[in-house]
C-alpha atoms as a PDB file:
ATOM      1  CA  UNK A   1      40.966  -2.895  37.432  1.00  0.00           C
ATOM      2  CA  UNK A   2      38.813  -0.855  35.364  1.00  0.00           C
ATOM      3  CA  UNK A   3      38.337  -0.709  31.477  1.00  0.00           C
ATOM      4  CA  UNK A   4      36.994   1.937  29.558  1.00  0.00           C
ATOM      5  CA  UNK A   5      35.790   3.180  26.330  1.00  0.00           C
ATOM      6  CA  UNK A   6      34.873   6.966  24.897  1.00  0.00           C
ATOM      7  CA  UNK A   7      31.502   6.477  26.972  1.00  0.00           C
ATOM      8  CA  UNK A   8      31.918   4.124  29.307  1.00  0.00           C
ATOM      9  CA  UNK A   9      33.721   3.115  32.749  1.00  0.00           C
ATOM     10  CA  UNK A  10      33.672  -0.534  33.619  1.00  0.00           C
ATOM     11  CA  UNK A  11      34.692  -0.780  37.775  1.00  0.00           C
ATOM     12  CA  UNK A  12      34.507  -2.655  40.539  1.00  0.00           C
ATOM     13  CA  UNK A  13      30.778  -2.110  42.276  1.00  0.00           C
ATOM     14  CA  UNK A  14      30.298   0.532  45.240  1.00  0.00           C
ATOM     15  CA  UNK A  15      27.840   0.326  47.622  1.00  0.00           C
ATOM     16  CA  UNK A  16      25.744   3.398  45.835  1.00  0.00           C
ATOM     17  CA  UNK A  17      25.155   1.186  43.028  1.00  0.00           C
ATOM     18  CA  UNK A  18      23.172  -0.986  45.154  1.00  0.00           C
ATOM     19  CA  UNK A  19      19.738   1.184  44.953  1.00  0.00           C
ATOM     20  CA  UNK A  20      20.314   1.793  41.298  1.00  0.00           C
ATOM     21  CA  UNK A  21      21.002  -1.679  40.394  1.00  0.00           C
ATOM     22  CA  UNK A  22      17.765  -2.964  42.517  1.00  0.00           C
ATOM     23  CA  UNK A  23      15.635  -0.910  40.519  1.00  0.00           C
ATOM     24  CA  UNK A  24      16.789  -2.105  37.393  1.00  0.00           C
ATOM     25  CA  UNK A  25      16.428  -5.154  38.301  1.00  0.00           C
ATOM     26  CA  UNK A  26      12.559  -4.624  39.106  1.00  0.00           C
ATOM     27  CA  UNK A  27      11.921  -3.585  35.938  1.00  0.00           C
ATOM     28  CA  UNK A  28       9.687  -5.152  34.238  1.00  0.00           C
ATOM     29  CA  UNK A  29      11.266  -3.972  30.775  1.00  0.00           C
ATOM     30  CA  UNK A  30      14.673  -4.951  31.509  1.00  0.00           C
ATOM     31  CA  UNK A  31      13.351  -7.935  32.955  1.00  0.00           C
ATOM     32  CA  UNK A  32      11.674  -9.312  30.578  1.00  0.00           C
ATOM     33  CA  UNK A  33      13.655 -11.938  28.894  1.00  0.00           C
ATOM     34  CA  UNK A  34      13.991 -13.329  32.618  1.00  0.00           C
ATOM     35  CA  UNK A  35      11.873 -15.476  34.473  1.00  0.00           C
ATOM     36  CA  UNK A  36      10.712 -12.657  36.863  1.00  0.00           C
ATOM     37  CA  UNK A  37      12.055  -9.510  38.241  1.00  0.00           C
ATOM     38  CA  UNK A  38      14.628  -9.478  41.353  1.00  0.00           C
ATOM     39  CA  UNK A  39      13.937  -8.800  44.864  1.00  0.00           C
ATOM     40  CA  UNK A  40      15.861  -5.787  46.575  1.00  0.00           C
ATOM     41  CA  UNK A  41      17.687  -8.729  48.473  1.00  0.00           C
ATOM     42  CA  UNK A  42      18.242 -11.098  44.942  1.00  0.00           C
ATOM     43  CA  UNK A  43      19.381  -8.060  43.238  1.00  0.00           C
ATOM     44  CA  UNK A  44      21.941  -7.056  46.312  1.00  0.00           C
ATOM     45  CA  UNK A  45      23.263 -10.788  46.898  1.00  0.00           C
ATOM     46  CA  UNK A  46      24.086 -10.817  42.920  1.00  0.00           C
ATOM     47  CA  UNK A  47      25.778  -7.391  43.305  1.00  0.00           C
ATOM     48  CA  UNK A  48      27.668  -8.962  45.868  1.00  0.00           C
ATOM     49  CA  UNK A  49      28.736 -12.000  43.923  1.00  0.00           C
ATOM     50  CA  UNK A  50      29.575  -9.590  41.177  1.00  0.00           C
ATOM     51  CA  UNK A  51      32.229  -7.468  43.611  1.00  0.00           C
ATOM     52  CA  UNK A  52      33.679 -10.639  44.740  1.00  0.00           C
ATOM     53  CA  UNK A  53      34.168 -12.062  41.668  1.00  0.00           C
ATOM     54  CA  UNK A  54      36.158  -9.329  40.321  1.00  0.00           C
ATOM     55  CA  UNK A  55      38.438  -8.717  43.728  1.00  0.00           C
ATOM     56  CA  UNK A  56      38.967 -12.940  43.690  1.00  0.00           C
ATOM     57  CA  UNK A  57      39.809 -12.963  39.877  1.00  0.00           C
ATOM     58  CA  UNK A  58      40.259  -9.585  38.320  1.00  0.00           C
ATOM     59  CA  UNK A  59      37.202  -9.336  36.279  1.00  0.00           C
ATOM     60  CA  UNK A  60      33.721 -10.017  36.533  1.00  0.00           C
ATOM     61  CA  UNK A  61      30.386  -8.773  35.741  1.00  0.00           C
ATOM     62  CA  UNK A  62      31.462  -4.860  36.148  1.00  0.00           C
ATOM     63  CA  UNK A  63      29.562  -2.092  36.984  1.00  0.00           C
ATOM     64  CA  UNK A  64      28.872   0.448  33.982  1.00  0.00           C
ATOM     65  CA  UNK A  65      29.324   3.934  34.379  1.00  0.00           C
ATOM     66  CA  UNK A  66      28.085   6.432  31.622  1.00  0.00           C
ATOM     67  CA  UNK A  67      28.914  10.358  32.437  1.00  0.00           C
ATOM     68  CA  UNK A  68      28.951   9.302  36.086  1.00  0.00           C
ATOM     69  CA  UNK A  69      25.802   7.804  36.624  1.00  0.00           C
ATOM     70  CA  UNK A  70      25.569   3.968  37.311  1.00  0.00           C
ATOM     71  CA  UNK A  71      23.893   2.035  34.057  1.00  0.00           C
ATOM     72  CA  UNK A  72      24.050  -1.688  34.492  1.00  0.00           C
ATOM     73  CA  UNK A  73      26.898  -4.078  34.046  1.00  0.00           C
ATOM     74  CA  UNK A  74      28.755  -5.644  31.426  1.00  0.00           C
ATOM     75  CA  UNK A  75      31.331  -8.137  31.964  1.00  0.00           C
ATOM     76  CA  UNK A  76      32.571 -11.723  32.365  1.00  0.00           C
ATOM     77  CA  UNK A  77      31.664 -14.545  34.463  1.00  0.00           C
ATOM     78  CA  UNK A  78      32.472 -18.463  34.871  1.00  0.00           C
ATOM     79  CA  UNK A  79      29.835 -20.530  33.583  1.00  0.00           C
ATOM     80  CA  UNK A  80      27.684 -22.624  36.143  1.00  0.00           C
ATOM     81  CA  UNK A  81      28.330 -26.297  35.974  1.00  0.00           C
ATOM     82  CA  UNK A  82      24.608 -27.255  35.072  1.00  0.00           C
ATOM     83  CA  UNK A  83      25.104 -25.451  31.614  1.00  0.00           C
ATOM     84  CA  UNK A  84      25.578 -27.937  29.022  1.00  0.00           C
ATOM     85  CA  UNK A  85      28.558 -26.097  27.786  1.00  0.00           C
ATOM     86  CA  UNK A  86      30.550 -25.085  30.544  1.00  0.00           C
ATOM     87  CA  UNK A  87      32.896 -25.334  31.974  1.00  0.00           C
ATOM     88  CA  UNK A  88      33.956 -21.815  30.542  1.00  0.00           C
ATOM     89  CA  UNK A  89      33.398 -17.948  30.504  1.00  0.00           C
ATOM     90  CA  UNK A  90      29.910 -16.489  29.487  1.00  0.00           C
ATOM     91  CA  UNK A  91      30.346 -12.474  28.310  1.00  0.00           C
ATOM     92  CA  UNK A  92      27.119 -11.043  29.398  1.00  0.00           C
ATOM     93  CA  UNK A  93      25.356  -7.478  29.998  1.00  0.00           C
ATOM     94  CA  UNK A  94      21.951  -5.875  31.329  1.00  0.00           C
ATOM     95  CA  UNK A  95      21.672  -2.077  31.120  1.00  0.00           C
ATOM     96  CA  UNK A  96      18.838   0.133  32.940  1.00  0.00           C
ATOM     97  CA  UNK A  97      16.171   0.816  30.802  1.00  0.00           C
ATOM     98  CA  UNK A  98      16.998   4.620  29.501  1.00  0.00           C
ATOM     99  CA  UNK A  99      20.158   3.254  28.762  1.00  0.00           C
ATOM    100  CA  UNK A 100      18.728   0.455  25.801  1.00  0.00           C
ATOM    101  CA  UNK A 101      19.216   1.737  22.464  1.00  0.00           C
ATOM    102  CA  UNK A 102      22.265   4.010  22.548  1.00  0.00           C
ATOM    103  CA  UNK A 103      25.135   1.289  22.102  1.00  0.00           C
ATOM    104  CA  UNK A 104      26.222   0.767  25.140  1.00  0.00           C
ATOM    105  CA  UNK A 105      26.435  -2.638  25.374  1.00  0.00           C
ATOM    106  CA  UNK A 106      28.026  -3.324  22.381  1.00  0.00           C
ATOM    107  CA  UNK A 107      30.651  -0.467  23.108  1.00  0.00           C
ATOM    108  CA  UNK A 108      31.416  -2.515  26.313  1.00  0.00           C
ATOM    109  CA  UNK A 109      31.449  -5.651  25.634  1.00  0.00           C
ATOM    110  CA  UNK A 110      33.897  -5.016  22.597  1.00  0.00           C
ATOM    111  CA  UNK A 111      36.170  -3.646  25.175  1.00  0.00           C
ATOM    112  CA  UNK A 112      35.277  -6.884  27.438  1.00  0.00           C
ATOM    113  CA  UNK A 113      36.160  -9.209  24.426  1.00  0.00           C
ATOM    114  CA  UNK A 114      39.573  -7.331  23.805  1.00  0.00           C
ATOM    115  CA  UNK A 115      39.983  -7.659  27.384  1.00  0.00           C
ATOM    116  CA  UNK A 116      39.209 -11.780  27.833  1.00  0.00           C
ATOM    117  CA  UNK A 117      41.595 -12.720  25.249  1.00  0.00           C
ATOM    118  CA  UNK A 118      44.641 -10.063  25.185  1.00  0.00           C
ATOM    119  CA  UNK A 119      44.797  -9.757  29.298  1.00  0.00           C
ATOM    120  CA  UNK A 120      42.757 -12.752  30.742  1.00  0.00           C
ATOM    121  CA  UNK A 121      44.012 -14.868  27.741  1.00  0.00           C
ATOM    122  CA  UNK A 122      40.656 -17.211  27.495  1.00  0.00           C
ATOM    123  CA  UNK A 123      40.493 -19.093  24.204  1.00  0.00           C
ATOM    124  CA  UNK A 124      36.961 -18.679  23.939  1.00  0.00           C
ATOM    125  CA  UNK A 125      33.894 -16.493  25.337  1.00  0.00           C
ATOM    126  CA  UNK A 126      29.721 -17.999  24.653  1.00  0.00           C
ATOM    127  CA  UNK A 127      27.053 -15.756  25.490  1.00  0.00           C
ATOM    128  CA  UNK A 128      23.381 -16.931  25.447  1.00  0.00           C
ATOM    129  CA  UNK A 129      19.982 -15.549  25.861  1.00  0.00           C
ATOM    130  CA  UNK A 130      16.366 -16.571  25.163  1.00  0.00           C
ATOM    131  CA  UNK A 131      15.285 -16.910  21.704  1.00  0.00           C
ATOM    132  CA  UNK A 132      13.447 -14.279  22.098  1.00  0.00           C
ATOM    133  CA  UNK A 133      15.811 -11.461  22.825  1.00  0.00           C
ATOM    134  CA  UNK A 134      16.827 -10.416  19.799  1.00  0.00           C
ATOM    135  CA  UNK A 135      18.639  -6.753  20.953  1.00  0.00           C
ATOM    136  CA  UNK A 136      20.786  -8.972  23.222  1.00  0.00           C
ATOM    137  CA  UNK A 137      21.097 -11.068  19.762  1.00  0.00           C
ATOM    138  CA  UNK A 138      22.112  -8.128  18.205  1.00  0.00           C
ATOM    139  CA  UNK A 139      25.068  -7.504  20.320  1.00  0.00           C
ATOM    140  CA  UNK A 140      26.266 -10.534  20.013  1.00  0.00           C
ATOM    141  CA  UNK A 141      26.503 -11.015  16.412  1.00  0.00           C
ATOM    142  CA  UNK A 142      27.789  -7.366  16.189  1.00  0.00           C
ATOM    143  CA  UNK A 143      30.905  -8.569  18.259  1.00  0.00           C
ATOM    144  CA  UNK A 144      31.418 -10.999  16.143  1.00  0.00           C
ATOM    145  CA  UNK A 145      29.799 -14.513  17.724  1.00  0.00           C
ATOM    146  CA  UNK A 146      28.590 -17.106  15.873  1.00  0.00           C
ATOM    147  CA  UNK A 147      25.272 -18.998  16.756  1.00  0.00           C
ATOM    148  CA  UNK A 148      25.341 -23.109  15.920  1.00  0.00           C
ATOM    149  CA  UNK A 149      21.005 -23.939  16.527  1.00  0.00           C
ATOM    150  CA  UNK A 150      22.239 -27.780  17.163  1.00  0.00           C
ATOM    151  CA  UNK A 151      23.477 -25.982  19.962  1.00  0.00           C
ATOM    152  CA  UNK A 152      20.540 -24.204  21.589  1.00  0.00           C
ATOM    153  CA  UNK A 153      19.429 -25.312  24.909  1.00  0.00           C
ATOM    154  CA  UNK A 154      16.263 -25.463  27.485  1.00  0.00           C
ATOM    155  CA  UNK A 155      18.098 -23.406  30.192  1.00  0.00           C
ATOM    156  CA  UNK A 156      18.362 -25.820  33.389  1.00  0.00           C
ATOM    157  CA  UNK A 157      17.930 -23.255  35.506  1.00  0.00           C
ATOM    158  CA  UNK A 158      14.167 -22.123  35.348  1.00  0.00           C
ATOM    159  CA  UNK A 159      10.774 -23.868  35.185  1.00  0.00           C
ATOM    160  CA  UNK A 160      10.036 -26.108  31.942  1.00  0.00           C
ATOM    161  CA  UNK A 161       6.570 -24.004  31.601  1.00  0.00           C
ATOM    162  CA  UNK A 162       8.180 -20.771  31.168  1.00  0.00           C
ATOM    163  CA  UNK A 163       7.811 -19.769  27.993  1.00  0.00           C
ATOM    164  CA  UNK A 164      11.462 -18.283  27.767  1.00  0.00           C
ATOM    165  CA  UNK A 165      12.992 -21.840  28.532  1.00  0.00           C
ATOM    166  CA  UNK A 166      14.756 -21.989  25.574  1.00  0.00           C
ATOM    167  CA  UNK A 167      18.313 -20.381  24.754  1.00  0.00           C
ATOM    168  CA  UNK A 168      20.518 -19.734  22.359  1.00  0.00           C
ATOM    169  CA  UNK A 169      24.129 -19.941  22.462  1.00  0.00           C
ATOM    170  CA  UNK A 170      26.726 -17.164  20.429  1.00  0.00           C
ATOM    171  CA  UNK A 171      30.801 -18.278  20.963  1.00  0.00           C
ATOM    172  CA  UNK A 172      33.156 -16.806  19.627  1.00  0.00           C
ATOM    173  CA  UNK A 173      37.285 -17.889  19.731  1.00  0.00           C
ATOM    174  CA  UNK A 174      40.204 -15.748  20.289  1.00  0.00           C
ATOM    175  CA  UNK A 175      42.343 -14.671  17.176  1.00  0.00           C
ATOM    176  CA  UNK A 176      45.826 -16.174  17.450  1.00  0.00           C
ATOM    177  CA  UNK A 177      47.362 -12.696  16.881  1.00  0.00           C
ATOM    178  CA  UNK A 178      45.073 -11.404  20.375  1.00  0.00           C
ATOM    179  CA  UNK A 179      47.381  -8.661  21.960  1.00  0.00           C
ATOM    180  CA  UNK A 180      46.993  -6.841  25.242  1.00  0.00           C
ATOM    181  CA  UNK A 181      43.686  -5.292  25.960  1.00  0.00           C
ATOM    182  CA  UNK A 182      43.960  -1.043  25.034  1.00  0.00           C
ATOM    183  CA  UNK A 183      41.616   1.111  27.772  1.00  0.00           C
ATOM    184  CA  UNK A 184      42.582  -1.594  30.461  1.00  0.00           C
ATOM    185  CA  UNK A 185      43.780   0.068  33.545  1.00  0.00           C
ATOM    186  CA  UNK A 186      45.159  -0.631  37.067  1.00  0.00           C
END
């Protein structure tokens, strides 16, 4: 399954996006928002995770392609228990540096959200980031997610001293009228 857009391919991961991906994921701009940067080995096993996920379900976290060249990913993925929201399906993106600023993830991840509820038929998608990250913000209010603050959250996940601890969390529900995702193909 791939999806795509005027700019973008979203596929399943190859192993040449491995290298690509690692150094992304040592960058200390795109990393920012996160507790610390990935090792080569963090950054393969969640590559890994990624591929499964989408041969197991059918989508996933999917590779991003933009003329050719591997950019990031942008996708869905189940929600980890600990959340205090889940169960459910978190929409979520992280693009390589050069690629910040052009559209990219909102481009996707409109294509993602048609995708969800026409093909995958969830009734809802959240998304959430630290308060902080207000490009990641951007996207999703531009896709149409709504942020409740009696809902934000000290992420479970990381240290209670980092200063990034706290989230925010975006939903957004499926129209009624959701049809069949356009771009989607087999």
């Amino acid at each position: 399954m791939t999806l795509a857009t005027d700019r973008l391919l979203l596929r399943q991961w190859r192993a040449a996006d491995r290298e690509p991906f690692a150094a992304m994921n040592a960058d200390p701009i795109v990393m920012r928002h996160f507790p610390a940067p990935l090792t080569r080995a963090e950054s393969d096993a969640f590559a890994d995770r990624n591929e499964a996920g989408i041969a197991e379900r059918g989508w996933g976290l999917w590779a991003v392609e933009v003329d050719g060249e591997f950019a990031g990913f942008i996708g869905l993925q189940p929600l980890r228990p600990a959340l205090p929201f889940a169960p459910g399906v978190e929409i979520g993106w992280r693009l390589a540096a050069r690629f910040h600023g052009h559209g990219y993830a909102t481009e996707g991840a409109r294509q993602v959200v048609t995708y969800a509820f026409g093909t995958v038929g969830l009734p809802e998608i959240v998304s959430f980031t630290t308060e902080r990250n207000t490009a990641s913000r951007r996207v999703m209010e531009k896709l149409g997610m709504t942020h409740d603050p009696s809902e934000d959250f000290d992420h479970p996940a990381v240290a209670a001293e980092w200063a990034g601890r706290r989230h925010v969390l975006y939903r957004l529900a499926a129209l009624p009228s959701t049809s069949s995702a356009p771009g989607a193909r087999r």
